[in-house]
Protein backbone atom coordinates (compact mmCIF):
# COMPACT_ATOMS: atom_id res chain seq x y z
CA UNK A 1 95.10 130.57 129.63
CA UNK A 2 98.39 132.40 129.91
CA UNK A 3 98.42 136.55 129.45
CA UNK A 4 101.35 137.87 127.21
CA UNK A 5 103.56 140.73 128.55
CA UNK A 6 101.75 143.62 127.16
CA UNK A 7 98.40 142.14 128.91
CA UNK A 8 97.00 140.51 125.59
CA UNK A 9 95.20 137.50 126.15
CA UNK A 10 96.05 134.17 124.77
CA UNK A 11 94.44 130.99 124.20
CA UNK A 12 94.59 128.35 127.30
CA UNK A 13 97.38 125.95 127.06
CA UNK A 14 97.04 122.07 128.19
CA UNK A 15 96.58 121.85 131.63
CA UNK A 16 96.89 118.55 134.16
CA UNK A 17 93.75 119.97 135.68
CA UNK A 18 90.54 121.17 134.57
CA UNK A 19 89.88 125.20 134.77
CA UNK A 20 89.33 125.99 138.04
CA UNK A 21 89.84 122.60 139.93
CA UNK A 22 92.15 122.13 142.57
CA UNK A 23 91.81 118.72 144.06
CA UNK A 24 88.90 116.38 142.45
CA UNK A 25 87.36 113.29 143.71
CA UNK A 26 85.05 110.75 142.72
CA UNK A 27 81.65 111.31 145.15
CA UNK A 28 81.18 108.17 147.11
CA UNK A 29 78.64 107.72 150.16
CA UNK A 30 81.32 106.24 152.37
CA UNK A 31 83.96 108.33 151.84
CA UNK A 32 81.84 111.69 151.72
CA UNK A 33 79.15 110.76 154.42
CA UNK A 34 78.51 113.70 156.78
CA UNK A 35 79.74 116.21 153.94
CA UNK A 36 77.87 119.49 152.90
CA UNK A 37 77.60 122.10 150.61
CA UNK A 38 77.03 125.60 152.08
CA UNK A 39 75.38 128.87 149.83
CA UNK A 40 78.95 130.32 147.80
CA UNK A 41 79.73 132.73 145.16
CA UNK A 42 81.33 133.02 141.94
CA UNK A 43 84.03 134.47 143.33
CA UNK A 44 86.31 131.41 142.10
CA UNK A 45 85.81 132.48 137.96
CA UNK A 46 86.85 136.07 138.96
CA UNK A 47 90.54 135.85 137.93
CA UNK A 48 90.18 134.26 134.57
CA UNK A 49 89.89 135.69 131.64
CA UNK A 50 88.21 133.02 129.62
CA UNK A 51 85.08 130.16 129.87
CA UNK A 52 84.62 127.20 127.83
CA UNK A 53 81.43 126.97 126.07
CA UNK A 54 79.54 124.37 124.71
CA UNK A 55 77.34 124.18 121.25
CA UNK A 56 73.82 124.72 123.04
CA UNK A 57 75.64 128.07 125.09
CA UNK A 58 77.11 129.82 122.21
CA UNK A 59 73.45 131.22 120.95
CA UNK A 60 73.51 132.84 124.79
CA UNK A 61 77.06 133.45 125.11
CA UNK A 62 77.96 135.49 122.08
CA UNK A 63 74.94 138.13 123.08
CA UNK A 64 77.47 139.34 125.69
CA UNK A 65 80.82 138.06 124.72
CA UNK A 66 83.14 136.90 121.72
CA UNK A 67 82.97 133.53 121.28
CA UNK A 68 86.42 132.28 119.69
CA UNK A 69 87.97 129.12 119.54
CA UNK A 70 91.08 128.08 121.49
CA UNK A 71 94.07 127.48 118.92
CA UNK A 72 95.73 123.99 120.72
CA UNK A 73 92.00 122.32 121.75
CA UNK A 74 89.99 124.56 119.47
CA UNK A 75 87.25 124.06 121.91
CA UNK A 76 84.76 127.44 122.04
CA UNK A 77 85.22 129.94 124.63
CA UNK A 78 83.77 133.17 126.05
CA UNK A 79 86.48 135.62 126.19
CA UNK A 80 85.94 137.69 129.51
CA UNK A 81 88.35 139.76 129.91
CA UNK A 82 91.76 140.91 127.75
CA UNK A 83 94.07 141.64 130.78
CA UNK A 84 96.18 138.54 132.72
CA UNK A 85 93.77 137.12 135.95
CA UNK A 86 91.32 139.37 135.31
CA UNK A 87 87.40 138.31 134.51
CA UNK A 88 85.29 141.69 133.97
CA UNK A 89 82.28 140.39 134.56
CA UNK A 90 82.48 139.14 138.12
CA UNK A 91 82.25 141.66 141.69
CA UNK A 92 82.13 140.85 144.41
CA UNK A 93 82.02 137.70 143.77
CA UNK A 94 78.47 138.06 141.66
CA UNK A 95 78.61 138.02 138.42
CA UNK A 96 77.06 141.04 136.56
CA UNK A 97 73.11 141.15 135.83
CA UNK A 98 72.08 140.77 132.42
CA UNK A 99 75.10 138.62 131.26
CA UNK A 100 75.25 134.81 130.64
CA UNK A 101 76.81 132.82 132.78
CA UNK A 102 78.18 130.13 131.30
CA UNK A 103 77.34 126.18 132.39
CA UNK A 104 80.74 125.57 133.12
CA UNK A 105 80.76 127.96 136.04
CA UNK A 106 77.20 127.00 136.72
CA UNK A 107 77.96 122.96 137.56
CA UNK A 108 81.08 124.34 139.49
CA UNK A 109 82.55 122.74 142.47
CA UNK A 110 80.72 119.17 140.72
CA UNK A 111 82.12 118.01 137.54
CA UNK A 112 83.17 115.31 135.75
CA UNK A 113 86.46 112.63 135.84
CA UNK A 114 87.24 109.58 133.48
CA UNK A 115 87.14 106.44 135.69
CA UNK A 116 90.42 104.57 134.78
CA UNK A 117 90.52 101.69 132.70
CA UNK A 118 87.33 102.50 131.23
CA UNK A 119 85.27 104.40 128.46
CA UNK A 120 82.83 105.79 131.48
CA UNK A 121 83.07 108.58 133.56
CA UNK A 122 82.37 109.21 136.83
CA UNK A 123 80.82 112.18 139.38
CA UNK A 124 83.63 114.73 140.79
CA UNK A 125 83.70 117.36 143.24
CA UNK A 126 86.85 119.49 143.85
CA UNK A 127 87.41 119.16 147.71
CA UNK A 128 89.48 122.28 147.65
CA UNK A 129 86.33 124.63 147.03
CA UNK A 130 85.98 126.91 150.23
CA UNK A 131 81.85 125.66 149.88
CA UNK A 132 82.35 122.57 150.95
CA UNK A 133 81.75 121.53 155.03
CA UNK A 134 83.47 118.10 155.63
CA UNK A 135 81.44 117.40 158.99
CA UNK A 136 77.56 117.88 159.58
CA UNK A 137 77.36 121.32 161.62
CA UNK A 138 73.95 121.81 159.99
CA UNK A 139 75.57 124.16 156.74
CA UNK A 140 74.16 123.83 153.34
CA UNK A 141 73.45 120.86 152.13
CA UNK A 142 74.15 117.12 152.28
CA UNK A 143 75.51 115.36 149.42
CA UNK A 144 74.37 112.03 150.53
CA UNK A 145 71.75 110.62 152.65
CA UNK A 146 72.49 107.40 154.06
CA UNK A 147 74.37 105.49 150.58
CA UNK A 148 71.98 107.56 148.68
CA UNK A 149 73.02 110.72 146.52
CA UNK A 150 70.41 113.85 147.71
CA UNK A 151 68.55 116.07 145.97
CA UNK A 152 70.89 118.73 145.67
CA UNK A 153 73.95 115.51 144.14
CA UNK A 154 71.10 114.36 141.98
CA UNK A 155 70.36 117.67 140.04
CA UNK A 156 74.35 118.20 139.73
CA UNK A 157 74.84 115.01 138.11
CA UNK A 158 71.67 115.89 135.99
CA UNK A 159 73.05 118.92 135.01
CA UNK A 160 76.93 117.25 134.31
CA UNK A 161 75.12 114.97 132.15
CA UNK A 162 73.83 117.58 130.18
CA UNK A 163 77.07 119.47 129.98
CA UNK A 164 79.23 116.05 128.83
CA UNK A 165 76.33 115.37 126.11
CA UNK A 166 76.72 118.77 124.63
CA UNK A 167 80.30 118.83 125.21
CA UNK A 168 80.71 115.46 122.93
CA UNK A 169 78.30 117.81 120.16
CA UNK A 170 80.22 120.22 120.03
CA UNK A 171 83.28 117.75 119.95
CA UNK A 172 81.59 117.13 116.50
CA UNK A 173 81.09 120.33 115.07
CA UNK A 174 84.94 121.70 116.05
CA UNK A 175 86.20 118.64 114.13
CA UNK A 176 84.20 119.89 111.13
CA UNK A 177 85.28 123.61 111.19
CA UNK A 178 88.60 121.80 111.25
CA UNK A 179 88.23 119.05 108.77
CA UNK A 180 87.19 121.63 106.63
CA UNK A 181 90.25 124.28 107.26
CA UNK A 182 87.92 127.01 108.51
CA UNK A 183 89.80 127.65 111.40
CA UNK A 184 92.59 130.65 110.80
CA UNK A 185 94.55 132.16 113.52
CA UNK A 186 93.92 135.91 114.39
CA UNK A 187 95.19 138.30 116.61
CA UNK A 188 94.50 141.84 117.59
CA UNK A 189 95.66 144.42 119.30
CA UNK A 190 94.96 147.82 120.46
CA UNK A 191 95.96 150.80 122.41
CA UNK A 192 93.98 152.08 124.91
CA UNK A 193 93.18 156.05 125.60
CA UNK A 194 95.33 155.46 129.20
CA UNK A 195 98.28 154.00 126.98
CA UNK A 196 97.47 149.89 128.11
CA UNK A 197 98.27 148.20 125.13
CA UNK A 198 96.33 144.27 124.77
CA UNK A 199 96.71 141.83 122.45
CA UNK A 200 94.07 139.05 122.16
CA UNK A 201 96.52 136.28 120.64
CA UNK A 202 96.60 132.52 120.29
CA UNK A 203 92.97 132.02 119.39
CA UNK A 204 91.34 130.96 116.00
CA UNK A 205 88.19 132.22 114.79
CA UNK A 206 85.99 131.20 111.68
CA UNK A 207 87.60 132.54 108.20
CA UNK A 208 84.45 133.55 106.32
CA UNK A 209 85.32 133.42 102.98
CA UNK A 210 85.98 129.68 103.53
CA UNK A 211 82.82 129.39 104.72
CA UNK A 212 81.18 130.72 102.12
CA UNK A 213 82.90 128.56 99.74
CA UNK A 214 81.47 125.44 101.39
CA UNK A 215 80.14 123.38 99.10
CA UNK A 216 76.21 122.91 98.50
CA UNK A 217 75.85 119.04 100.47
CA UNK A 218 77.81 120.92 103.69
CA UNK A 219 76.21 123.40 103.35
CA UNK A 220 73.23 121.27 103.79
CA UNK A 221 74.01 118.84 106.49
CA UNK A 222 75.29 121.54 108.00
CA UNK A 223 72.07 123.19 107.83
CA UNK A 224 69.96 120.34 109.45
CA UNK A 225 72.68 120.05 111.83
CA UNK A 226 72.47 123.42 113.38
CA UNK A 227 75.99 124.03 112.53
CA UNK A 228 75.47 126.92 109.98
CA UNK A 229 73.69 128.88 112.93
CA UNK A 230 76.50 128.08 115.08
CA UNK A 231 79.16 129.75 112.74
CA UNK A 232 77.11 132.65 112.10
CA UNK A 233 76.98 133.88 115.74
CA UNK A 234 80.27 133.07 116.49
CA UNK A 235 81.19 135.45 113.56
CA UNK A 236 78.73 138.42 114.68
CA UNK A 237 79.71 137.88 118.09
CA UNK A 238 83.52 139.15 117.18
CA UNK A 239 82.01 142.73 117.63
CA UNK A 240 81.95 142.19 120.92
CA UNK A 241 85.71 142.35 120.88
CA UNK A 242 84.98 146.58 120.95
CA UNK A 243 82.76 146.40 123.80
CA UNK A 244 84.97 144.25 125.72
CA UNK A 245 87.91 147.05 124.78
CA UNK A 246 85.36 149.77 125.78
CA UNK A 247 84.65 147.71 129.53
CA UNK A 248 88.70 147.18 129.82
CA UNK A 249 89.24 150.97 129.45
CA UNK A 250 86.36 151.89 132.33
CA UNK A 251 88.06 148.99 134.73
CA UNK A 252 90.81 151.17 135.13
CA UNK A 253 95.02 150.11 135.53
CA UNK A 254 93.89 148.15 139.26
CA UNK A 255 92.75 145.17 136.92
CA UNK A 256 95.86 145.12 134.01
């Protein structure tokens, strides 16, 4: 995600790497024997302004934040924040009580890579987070034990799987808002009391009277797809676009 002069936010542009990665690797028991991960924070998603989401998040996601689509991938996100590097949720490296946190910060340093040549894809950890310990000093926890993933690999590929399996569903239901030309690009702006000026640009949200218009057999595969639900709190969740203006104005000039 890039940030416009005035501070706006904009949708994130194509990137060689994924959001927040550095340097990923495929996990193997050789190459990664003796390595550890020790307790972290969050305070790696503080400076962005935006999360990607996936269908079964959304229903969470848009009690705290807007949920709009990105205008290249289209792919849902959280917005978090409407000034550049900036992610108003997180302190201190914790991320504020009572707000979602979103799976893709959740499965963070462990995620997922394509294996080349292939359809399949493979287990990844980004060797530049500051959590991991590359010889056994007794920190955190192993990631292998012997040629065997542990506990704590096991329940991160468990919980990649998830996130790639919902992540190819909601593949599916952003190529129907888009097959069906609900997708419009919007963009707003507003002053605030101090005189920062934001624009929240490059993003595309539902247009509703499009969706209304959908005819009755969409409207019920949608239906038994989940998809109607989907589009209907993305849509409420928009008036969260105030209360993220309201939480920009009480951050103060430090964070624009």
């Amino acid at each position: 995600m890039s940030v416009d002069a005035v501070g706006g936010a904009q949708a994130p542009a194509t990137s060689a790497l994924p959001l927040f990665y550095r340097a990923p690797v495929v996990l193997h028991a050789r190459a990664h024997a003796g390595w550890r991960l020790k307790e972290g924070d969050l305070g790696f998603a503080a400076h962005t302004p935006y999360v990607p989401l996936v269908v079964g998040e959304i229903g969470e996601a848009s009690r705290s934040y807007p949920v709009l689509f990105a205008r290249d991938a289209s792919v849902p996100v959280a917005l978090l924040s409407l000034s550049q590097g900036a992610n108003l949720f997180v302190d201190n490296g914790q991320w504020e009580s009572g707000h979602y946190v979103p799976a893709y910060v959740r499965r963070y340093p462990f995620g997922f890579v394509p294996v080349q040549g292939t359809d399949r894809l493979a287990l990844a950890l980004d060797t530049a987070s500051e959590r991991l310990v590359r010889e056994d000093d007794g920190q955190g926890w192993p990631l292998f034990e012997g040629d065997a993933p542990s506990e704590l690999t096991r329940q991160a590929l468990q919980l990649c799987e998830v996130y790639k399996s919902e992540f190819d569903t909601t593949t599916a239901f952003v190529d129907a808002l888009v097959a069906h030309d609900l997708l419009v690009e919007r963009r707003a702006g507003a002053t605030l009391a101090d005189g920062r000026q934001y624009a929240v640009d490059g993003f595309r949200v539902v247009d509703p009277e499009r969706f209304m218009a959908l005819d009755e057999a969409t409207v019920l595969q949608w239906h038994r797809n989940g998809w109607l639900a989907l589009v209907n709190l993305h849509l409420v969740s928009l008036g969260r676009l105030g209360e993220l203006m309201e939480r920009q104005q009480r951050a103060g000039p430090a964070v624009a």
